[in-house]
C-alpha atoms as a PDB file:
ATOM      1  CA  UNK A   1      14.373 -16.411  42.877  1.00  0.00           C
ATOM      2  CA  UNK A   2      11.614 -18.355  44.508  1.00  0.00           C
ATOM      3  CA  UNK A   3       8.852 -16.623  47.481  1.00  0.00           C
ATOM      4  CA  UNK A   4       9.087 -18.078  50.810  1.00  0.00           C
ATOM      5  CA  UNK A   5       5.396 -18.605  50.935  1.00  0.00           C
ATOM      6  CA  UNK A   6       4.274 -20.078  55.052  1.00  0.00           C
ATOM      7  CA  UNK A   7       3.112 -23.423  55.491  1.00  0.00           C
ATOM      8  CA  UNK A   8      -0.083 -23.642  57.597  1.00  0.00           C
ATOM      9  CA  UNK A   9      -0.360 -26.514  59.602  1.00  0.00           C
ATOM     10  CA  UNK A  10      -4.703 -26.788  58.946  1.00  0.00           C
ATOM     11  CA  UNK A  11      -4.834 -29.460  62.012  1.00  0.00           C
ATOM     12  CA  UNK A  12      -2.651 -27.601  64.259  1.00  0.00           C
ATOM     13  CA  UNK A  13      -5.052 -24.772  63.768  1.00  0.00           C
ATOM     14  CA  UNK A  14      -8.088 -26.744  64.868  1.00  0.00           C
ATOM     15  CA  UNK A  15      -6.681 -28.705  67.442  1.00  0.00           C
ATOM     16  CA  UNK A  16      -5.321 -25.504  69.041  1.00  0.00           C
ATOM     17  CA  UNK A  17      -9.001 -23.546  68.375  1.00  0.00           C
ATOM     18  CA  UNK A  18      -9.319 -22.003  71.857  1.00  0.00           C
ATOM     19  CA  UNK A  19      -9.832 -18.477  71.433  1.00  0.00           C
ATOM     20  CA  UNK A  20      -8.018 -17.729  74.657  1.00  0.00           C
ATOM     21  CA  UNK A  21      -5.057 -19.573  73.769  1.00  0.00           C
ATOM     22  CA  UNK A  22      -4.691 -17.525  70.367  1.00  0.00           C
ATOM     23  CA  UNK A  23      -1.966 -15.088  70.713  1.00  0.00           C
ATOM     24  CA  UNK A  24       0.184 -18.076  72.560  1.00  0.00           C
ATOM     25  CA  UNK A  25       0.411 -20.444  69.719  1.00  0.00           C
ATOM     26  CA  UNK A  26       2.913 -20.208  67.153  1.00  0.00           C
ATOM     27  CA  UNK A  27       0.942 -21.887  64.507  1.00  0.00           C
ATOM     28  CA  UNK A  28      -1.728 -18.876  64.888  1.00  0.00           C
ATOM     29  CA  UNK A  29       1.063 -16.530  64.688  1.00  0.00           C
ATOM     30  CA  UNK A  30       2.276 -17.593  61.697  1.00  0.00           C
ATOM     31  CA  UNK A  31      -1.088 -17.520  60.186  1.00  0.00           C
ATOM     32  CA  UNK A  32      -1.438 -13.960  61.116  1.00  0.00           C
ATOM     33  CA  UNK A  33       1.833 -12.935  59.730  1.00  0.00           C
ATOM     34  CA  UNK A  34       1.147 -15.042  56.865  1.00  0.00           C
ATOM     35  CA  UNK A  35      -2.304 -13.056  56.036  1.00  0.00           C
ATOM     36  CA  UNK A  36      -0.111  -9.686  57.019  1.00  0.00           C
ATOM     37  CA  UNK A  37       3.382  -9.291  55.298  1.00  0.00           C
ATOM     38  CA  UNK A  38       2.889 -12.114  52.725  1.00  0.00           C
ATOM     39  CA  UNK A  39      -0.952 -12.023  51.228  1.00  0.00           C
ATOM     40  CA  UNK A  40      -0.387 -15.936  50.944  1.00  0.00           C
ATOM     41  CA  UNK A  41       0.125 -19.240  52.727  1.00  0.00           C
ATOM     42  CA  UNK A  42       0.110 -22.687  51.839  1.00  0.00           C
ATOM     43  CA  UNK A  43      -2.169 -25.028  53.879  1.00  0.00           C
ATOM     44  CA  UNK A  44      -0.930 -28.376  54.941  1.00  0.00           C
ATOM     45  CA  UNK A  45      -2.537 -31.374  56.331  1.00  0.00           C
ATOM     46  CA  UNK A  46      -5.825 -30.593  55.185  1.00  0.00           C
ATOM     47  CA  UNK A  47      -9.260 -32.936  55.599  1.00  0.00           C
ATOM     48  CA  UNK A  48      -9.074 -33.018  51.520  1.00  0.00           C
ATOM     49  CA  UNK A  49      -7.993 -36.770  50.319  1.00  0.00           C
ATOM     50  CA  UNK A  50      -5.010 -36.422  47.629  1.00  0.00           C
ATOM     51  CA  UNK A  51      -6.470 -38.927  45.826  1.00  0.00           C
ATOM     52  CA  UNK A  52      -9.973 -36.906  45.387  1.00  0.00           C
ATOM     53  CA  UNK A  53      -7.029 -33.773  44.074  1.00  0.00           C
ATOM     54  CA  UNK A  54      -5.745 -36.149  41.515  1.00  0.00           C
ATOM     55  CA  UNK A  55      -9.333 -37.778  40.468  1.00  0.00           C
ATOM     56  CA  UNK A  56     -10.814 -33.617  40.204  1.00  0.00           C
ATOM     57  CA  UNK A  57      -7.413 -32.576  38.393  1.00  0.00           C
ATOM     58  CA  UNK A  58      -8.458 -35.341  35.630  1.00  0.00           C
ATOM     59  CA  UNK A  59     -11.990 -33.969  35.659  1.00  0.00           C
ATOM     60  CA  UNK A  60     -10.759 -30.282  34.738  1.00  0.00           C
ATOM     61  CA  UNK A  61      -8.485 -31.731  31.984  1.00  0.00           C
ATOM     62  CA  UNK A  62     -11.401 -33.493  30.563  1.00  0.00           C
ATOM     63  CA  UNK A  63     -13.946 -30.532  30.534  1.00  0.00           C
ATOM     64  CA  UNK A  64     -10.846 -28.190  29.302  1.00  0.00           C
ATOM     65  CA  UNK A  65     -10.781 -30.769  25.983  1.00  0.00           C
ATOM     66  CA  UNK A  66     -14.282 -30.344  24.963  1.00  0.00           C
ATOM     67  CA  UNK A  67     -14.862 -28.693  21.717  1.00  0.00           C
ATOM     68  CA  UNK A  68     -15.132 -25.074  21.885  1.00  0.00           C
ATOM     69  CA  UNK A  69     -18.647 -25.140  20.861  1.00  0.00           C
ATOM     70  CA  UNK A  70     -19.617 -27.253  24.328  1.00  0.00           C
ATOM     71  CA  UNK A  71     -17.136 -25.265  26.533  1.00  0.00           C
ATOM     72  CA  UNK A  72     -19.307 -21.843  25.079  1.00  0.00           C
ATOM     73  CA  UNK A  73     -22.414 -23.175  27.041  1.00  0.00           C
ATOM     74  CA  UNK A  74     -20.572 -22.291  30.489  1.00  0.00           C
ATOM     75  CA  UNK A  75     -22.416 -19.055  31.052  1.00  0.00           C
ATOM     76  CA  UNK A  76     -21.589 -16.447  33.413  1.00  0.00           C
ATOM     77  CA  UNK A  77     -23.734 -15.488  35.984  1.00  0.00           C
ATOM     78  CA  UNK A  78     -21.501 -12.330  37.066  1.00  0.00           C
ATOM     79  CA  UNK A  79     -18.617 -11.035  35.290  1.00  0.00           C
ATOM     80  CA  UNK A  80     -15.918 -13.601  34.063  1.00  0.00           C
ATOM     81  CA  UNK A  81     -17.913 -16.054  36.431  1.00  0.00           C
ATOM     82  CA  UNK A  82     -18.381 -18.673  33.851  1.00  0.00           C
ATOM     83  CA  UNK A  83     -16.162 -20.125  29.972  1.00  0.00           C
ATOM     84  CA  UNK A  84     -13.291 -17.324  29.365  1.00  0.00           C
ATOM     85  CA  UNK A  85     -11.825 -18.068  25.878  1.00  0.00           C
ATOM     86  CA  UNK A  86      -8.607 -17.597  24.772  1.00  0.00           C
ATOM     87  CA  UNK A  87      -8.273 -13.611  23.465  1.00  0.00           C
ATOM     88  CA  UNK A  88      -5.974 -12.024  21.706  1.00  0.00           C
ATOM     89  CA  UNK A  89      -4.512 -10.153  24.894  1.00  0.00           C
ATOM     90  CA  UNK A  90      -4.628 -13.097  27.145  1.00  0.00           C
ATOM     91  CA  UNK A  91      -3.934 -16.309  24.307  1.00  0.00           C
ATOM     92  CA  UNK A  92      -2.508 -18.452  26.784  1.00  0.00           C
ATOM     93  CA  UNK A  93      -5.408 -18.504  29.271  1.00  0.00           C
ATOM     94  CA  UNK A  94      -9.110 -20.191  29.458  1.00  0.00           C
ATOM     95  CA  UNK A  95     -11.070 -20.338  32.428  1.00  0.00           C
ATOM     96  CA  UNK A  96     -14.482 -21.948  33.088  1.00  0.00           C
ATOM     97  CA  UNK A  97     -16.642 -21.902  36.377  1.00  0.00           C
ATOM     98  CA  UNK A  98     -19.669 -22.387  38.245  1.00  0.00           C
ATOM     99  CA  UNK A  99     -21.013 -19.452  40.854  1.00  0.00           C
ATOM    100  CA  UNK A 100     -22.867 -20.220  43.832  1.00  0.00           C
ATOM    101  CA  UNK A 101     -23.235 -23.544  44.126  1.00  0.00           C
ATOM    102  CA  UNK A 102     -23.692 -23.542  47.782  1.00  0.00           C
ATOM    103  CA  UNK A 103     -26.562 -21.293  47.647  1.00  0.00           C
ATOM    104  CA  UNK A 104     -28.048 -22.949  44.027  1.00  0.00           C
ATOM    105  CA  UNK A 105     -27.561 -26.584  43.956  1.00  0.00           C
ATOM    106  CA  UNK A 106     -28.978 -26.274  40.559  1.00  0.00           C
ATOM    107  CA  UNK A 107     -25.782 -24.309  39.303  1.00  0.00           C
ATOM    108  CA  UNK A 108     -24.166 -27.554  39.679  1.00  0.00           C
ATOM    109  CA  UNK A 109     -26.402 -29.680  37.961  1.00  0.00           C
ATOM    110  CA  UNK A 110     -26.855 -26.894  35.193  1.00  0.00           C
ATOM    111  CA  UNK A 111     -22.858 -27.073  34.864  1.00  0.00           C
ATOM    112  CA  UNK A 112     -22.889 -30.547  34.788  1.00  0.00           C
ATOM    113  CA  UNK A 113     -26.268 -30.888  31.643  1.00  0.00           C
ATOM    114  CA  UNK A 114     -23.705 -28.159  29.808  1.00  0.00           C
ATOM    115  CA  UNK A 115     -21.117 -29.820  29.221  1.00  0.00           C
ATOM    116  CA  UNK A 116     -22.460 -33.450  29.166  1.00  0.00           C
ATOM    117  CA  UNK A 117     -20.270 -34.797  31.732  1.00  0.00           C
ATOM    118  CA  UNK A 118     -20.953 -38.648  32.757  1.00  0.00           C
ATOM    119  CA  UNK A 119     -21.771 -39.947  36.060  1.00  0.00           C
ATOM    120  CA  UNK A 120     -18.556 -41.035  37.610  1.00  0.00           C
ATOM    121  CA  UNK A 121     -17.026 -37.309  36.996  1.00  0.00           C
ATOM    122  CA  UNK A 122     -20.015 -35.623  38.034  1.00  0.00           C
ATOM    123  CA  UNK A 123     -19.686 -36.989  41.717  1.00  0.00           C
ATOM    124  CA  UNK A 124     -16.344 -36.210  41.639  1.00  0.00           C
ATOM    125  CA  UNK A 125     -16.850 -32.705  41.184  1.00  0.00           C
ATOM    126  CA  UNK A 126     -19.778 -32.671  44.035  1.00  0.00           C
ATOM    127  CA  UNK A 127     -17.636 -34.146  46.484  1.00  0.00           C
ATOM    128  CA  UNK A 128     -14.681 -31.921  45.245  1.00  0.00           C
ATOM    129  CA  UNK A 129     -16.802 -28.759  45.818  1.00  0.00           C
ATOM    130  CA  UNK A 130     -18.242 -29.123  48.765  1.00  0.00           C
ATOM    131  CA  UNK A 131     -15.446 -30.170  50.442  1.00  0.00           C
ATOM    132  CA  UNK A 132     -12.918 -27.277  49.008  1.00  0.00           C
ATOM    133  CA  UNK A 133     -15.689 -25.302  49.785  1.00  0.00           C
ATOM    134  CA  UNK A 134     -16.149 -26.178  53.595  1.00  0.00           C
ATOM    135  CA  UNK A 135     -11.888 -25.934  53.521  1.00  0.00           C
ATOM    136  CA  UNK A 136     -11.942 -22.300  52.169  1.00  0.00           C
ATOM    137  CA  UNK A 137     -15.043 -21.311  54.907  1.00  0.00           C
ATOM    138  CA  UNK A 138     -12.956 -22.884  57.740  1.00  0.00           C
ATOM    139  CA  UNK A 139      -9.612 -21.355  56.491  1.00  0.00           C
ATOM    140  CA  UNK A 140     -11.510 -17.316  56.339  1.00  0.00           C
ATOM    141  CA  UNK A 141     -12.872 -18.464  59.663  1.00  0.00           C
ATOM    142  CA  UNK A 142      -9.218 -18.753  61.653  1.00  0.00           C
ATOM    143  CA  UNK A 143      -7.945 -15.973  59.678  1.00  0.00           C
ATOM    144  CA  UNK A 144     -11.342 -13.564  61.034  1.00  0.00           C
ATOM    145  CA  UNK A 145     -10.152 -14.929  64.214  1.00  0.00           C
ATOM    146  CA  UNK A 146      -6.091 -14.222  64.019  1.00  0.00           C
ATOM    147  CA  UNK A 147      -8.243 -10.856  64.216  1.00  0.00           C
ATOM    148  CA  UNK A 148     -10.490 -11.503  67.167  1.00  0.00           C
ATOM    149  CA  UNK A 149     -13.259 -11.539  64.685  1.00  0.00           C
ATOM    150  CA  UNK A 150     -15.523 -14.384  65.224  1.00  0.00           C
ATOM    151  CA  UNK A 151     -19.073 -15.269  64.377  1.00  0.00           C
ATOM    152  CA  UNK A 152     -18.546 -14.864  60.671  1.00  0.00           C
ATOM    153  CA  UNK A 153     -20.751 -17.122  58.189  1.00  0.00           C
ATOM    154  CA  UNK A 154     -18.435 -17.223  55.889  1.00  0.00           C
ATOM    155  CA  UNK A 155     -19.801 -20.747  54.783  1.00  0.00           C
ATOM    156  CA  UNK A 156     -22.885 -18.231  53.542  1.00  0.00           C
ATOM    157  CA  UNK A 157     -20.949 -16.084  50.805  1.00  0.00           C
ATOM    158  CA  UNK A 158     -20.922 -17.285  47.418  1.00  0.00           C
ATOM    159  CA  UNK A 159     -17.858 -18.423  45.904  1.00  0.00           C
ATOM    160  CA  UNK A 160     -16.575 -19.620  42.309  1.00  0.00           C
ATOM    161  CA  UNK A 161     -15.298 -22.869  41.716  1.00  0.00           C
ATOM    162  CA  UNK A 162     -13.088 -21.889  38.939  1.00  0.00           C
ATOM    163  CA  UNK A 163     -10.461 -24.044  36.703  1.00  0.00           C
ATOM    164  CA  UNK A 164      -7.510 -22.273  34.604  1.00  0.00           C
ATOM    165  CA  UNK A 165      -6.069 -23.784  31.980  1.00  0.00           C
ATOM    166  CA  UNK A 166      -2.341 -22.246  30.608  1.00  0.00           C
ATOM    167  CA  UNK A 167      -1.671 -23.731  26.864  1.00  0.00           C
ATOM    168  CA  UNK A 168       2.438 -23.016  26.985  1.00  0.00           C
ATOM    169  CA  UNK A 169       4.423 -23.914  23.656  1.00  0.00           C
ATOM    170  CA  UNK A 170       7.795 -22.960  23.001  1.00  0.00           C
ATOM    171  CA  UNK A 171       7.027 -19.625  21.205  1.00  0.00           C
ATOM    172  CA  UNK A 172       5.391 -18.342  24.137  1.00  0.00           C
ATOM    173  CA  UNK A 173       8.352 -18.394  26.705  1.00  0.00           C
ATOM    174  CA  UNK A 174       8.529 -15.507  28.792  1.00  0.00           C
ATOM    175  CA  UNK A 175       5.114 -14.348  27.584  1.00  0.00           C
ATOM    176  CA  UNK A 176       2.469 -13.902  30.165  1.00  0.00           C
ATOM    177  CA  UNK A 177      -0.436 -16.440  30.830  1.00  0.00           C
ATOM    178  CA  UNK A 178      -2.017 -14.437  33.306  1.00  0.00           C
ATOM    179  CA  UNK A 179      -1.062 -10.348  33.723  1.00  0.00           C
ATOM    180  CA  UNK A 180       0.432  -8.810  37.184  1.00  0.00           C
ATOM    181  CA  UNK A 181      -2.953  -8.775  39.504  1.00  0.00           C
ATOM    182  CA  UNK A 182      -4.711  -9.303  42.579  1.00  0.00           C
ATOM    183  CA  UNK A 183      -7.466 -11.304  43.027  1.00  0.00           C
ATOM    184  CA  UNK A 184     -11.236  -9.254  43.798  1.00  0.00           C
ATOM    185  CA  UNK A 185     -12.264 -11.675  46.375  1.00  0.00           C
ATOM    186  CA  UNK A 186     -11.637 -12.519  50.453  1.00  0.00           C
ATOM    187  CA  UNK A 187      -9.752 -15.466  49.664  1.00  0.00           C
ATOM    188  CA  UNK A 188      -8.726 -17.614  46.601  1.00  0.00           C
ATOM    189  CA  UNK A 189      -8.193 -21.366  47.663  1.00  0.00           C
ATOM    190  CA  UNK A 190      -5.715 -22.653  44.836  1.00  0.00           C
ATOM    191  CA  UNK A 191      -4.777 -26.579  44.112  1.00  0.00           C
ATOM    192  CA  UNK A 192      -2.179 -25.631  41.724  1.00  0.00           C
ATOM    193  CA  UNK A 193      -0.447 -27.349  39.180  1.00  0.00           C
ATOM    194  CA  UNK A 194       2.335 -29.813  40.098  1.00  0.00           C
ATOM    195  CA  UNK A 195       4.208 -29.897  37.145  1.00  0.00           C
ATOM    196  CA  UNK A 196       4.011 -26.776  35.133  1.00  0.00           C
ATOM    197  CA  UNK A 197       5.447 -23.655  36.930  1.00  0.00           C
ATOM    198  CA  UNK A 198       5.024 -20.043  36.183  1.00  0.00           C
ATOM    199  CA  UNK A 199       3.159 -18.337  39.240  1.00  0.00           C
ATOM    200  CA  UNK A 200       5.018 -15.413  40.424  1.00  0.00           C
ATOM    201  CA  UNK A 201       4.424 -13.438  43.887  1.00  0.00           C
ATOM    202  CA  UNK A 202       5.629  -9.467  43.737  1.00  0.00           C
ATOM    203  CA  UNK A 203       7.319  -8.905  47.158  1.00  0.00           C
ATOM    204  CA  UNK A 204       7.472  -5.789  48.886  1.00  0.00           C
ATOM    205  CA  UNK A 205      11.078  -4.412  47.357  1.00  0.00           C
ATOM    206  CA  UNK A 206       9.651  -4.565  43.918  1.00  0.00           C
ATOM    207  CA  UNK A 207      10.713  -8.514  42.729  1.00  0.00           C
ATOM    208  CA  UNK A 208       8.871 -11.113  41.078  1.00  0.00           C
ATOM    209  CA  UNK A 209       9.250 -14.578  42.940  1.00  0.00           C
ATOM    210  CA  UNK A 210       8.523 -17.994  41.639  1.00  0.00           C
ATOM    211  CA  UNK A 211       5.706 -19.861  44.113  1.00  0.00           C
ATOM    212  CA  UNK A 212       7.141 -23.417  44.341  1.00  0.00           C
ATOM    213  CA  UNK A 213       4.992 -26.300  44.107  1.00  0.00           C
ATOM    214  CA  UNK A 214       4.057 -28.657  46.829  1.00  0.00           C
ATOM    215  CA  UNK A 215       2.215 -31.823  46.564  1.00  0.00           C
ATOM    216  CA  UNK A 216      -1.199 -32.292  48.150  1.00  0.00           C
ATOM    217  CA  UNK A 217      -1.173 -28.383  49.350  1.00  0.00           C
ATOM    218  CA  UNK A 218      -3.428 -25.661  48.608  1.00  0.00           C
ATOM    219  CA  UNK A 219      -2.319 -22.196  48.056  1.00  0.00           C
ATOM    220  CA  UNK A 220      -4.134 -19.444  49.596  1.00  0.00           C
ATOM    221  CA  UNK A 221      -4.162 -15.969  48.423  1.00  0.00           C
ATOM    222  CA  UNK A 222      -5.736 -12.614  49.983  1.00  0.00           C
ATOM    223  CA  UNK A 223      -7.816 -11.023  47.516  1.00  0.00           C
ATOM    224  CA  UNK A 224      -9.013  -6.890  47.371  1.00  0.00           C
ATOM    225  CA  UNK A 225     -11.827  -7.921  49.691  1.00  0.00           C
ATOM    226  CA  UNK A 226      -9.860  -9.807  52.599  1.00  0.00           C
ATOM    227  CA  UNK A 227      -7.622  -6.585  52.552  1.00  0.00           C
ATOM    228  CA  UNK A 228     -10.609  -4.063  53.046  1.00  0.00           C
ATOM    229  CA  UNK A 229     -12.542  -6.167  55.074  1.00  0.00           C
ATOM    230  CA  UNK A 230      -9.684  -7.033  57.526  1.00  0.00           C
ATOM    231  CA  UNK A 231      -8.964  -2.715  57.524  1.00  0.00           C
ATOM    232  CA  UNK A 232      -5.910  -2.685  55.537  1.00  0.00           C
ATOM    233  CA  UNK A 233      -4.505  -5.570  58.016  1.00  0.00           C
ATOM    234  CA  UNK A 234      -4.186  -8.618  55.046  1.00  0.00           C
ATOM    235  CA  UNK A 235      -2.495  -7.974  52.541  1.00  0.00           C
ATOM    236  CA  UNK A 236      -3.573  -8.171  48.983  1.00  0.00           C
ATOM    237  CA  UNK A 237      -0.790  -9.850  47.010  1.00  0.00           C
ATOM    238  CA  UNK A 238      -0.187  -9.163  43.696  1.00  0.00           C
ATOM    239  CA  UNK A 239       0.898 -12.252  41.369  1.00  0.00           C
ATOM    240  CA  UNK A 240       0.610 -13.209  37.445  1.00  0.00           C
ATOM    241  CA  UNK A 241       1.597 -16.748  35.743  1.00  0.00           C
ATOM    242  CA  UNK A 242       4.377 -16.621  33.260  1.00  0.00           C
ATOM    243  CA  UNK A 243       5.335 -19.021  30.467  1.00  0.00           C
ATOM    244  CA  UNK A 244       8.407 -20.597  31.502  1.00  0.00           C
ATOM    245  CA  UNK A 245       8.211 -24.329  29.795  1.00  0.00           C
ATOM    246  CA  UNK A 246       6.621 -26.036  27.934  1.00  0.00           C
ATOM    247  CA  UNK A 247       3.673 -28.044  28.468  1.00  0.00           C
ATOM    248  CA  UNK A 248      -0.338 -27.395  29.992  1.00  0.00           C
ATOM    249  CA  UNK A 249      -0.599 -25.723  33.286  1.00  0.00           C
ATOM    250  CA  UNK A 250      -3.699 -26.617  35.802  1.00  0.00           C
ATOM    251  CA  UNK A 251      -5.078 -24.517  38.567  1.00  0.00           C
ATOM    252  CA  UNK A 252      -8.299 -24.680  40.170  1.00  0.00           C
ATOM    253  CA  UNK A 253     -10.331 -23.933  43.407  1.00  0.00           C
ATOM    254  CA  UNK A 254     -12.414 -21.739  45.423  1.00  0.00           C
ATOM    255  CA  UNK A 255     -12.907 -18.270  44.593  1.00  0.00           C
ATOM    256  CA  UNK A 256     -14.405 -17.106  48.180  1.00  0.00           C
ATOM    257  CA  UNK A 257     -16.232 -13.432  47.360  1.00  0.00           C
ATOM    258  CA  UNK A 258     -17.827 -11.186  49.768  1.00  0.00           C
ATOM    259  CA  UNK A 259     -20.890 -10.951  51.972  1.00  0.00           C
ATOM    260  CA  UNK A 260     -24.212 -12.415  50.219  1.00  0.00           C
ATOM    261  CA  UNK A 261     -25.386  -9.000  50.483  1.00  0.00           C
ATOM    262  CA  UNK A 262     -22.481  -7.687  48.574  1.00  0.00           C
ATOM    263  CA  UNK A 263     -21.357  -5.021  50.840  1.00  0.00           C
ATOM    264  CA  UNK A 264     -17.916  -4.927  51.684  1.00  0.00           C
ATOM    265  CA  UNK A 265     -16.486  -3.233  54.924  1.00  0.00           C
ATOM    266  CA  UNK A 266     -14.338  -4.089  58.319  1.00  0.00           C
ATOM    267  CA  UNK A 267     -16.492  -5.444  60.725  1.00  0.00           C
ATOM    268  CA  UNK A 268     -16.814  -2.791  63.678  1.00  0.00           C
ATOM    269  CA  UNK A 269     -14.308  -4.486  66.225  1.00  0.00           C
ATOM    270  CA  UNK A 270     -11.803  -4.317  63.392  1.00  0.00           C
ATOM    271  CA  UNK A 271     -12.474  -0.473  63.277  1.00  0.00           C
ATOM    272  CA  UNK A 272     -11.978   0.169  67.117  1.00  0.00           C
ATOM    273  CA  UNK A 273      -9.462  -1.599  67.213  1.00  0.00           C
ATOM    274  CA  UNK A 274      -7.280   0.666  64.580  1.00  0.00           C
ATOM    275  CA  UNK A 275      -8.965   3.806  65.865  1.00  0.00           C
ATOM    276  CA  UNK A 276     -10.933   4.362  62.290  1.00  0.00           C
ATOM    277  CA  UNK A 277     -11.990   2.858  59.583  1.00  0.00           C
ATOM    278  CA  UNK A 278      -9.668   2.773  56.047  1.00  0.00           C
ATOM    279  CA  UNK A 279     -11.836   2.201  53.414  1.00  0.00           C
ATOM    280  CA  UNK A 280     -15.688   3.305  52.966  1.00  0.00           C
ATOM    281  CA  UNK A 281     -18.149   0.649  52.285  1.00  0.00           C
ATOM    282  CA  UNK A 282     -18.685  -0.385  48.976  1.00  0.00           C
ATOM    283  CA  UNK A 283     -20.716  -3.460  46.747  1.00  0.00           C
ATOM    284  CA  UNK A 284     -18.350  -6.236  45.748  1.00  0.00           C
ATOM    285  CA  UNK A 285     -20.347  -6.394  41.700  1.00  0.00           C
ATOM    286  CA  UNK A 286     -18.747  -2.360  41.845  1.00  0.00           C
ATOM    287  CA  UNK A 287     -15.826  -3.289  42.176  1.00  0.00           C
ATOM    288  CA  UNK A 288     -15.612  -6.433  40.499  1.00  0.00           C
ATOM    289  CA  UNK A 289     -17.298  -4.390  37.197  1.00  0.00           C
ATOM    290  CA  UNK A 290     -14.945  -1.486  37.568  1.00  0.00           C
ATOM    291  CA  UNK A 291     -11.991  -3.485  37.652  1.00  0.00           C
ATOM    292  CA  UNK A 292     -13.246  -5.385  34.262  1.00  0.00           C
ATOM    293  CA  UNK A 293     -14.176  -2.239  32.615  1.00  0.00           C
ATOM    294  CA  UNK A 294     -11.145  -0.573  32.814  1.00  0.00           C
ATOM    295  CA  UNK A 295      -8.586  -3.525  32.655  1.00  0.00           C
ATOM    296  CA  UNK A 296      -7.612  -2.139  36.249  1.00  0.00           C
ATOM    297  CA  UNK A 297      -6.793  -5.406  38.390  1.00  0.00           C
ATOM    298  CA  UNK A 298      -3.707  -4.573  40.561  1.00  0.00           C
ATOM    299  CA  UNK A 299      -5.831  -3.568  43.706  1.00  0.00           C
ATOM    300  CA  UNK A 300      -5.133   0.125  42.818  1.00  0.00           C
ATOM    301  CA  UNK A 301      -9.144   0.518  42.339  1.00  0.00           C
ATOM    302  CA  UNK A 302      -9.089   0.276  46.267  1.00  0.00           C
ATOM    303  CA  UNK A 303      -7.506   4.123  46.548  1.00  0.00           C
ATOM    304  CA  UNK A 304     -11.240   5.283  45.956  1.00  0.00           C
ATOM    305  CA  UNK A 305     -12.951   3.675  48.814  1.00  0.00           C
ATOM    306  CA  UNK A 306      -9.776   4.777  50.982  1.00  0.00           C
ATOM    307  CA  UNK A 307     -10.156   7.597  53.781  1.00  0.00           C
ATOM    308  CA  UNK A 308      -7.390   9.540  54.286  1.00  0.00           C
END
């Protein structure tokens, strides 16, 4: 069975920016219901070239083929930021990253000296970052507003741009590349992989749901800190990648976090609005830590910030 996942028109949504004019057009609407009953969206015509997708998908295969003992110097500034290896209870996924970049320039050029990378696919990764950046920053911007939340820097809170690589052989069919979670974050902005299937959505009633593909489309899913940060209004969506074929699955993008301060909470419009807040503050590296340390990722770890 495949999701129905929305397709966000991006320009619709800025060519139709007037506040006042919000609840009347549909593509709004089906932002907000998007962010509500799904946790996901795809976003279509988007500022990003697809030829600048292709050229940064060829980057991430190239860095993903270095020698182990290269890909090791991809540190982590915060948990799981930076080179995750293959482990014997995840063996079909790797991960590498860089944090901050927006904030620390240097993170780039660090990432860059790491691994060695020449010229040419350095500047495709600057251009690629900054503008998925500015994308994902925009994109949490219309969804604060679906809200009636506005004035949000959201261009100001760090994000991860992360790549995933999923080595699938034959033996592993029907094993899992990445186990049932949600992501920690506000939003992740996802190019995912054309080719290679295996991300699954967990609806409401209980089923797992293949995500279809699209070419030249991000994917956007609501992470544990768009759901408390919105009051309970987004909704976190659960998902996990599953080996279904063959071959070497892609994903990257923009892991967008929390405030630069790290504290996490609905902004005070959002609480008047629902007559309470649902979920005491709390500091994003808490929950991000918590989650790691006890192998806890399916947005249950929420329950202990909720008020009854």
């Amino acid at each position: 069975m495949e999701a129905s996942v929305p397709a966000v028109d991006f320009q619709k949504l800025s060519e139709g920016d007037d506040f006042q004019k919000l609840s009347e057009g549909d593509e709004w609407k089906k932002l907000r219901e998007a962010c509500e009953k799904c946790g996901c969206f795809r976003v279509i015509n988007h500022p990003i070239p697809e030829t600048l997708m292709r050229e940064m998908k060829s980057v991430v295969k190239l860095v993903h083929d270095l020698p182990l003992e290269i890909k090791m110097r991809n540190k982590s500034i915060i948990p799981d930021s930076g080179y995750v290896p293959p482990f014997p209870t995840s063996p079909l996924y790797e991960g590498m990253g860089i944090y901050d970049m927006h904030e620390s320039p240097q993170a780039l050029e660090d990432f860059f000296s790491q691994l060695d990378l020449p010229p040419y696919h350095r500047q495709i990764v600057k251009t690629y970052s900054q503008a998925i950046h500015d994308l994902a920053s925009t994109i949490s911007q219309k969804m604060a507003k679906c809200l009636g939340v506005v004035g949000v820097d959201f261009k100001d809170w760090p994000f991860i741009l992360r790549s995933i690589k999923y080595s699938f052989a034959p033996e592993n069919i029907g094993q899992m590349g990445a186990q049932l979670h949600s992501d920690t974050g506000f939003i992740t902005l996802l190019q995912d992989d054309e080719t290679v299937t295996g991300l699954e959505l967990l609806d409401d009633s209980g089923l797992f749901k293949a995500v279809p593909p699209k070419s030249g489309s991000f994917l956007c899913i609501i992470g544990d800190v768009g759901h408390v940060w919105s009051n309970g209004k987004f909704w976190n969506v659960r998902h996990r990648v599953i080996c279904k074929e063959t071959g070497t699955r892609y994903s990257f993008g923009a892991f967008m976090l929390a405030p630069r301060d790290g504290n996490v909470e609905a902004p005070t419009k959002l609480v008047e609005v629902h007559n309470g807040r649902r979920y005491r503050p709390f500091k994003y590296e808490d929950l991000r830590e918590y989650r790691i340390s006890t192998g806890k990722r399916n947005g249950e770890v929420l329950d202990q910030y909720r008020i009854a």
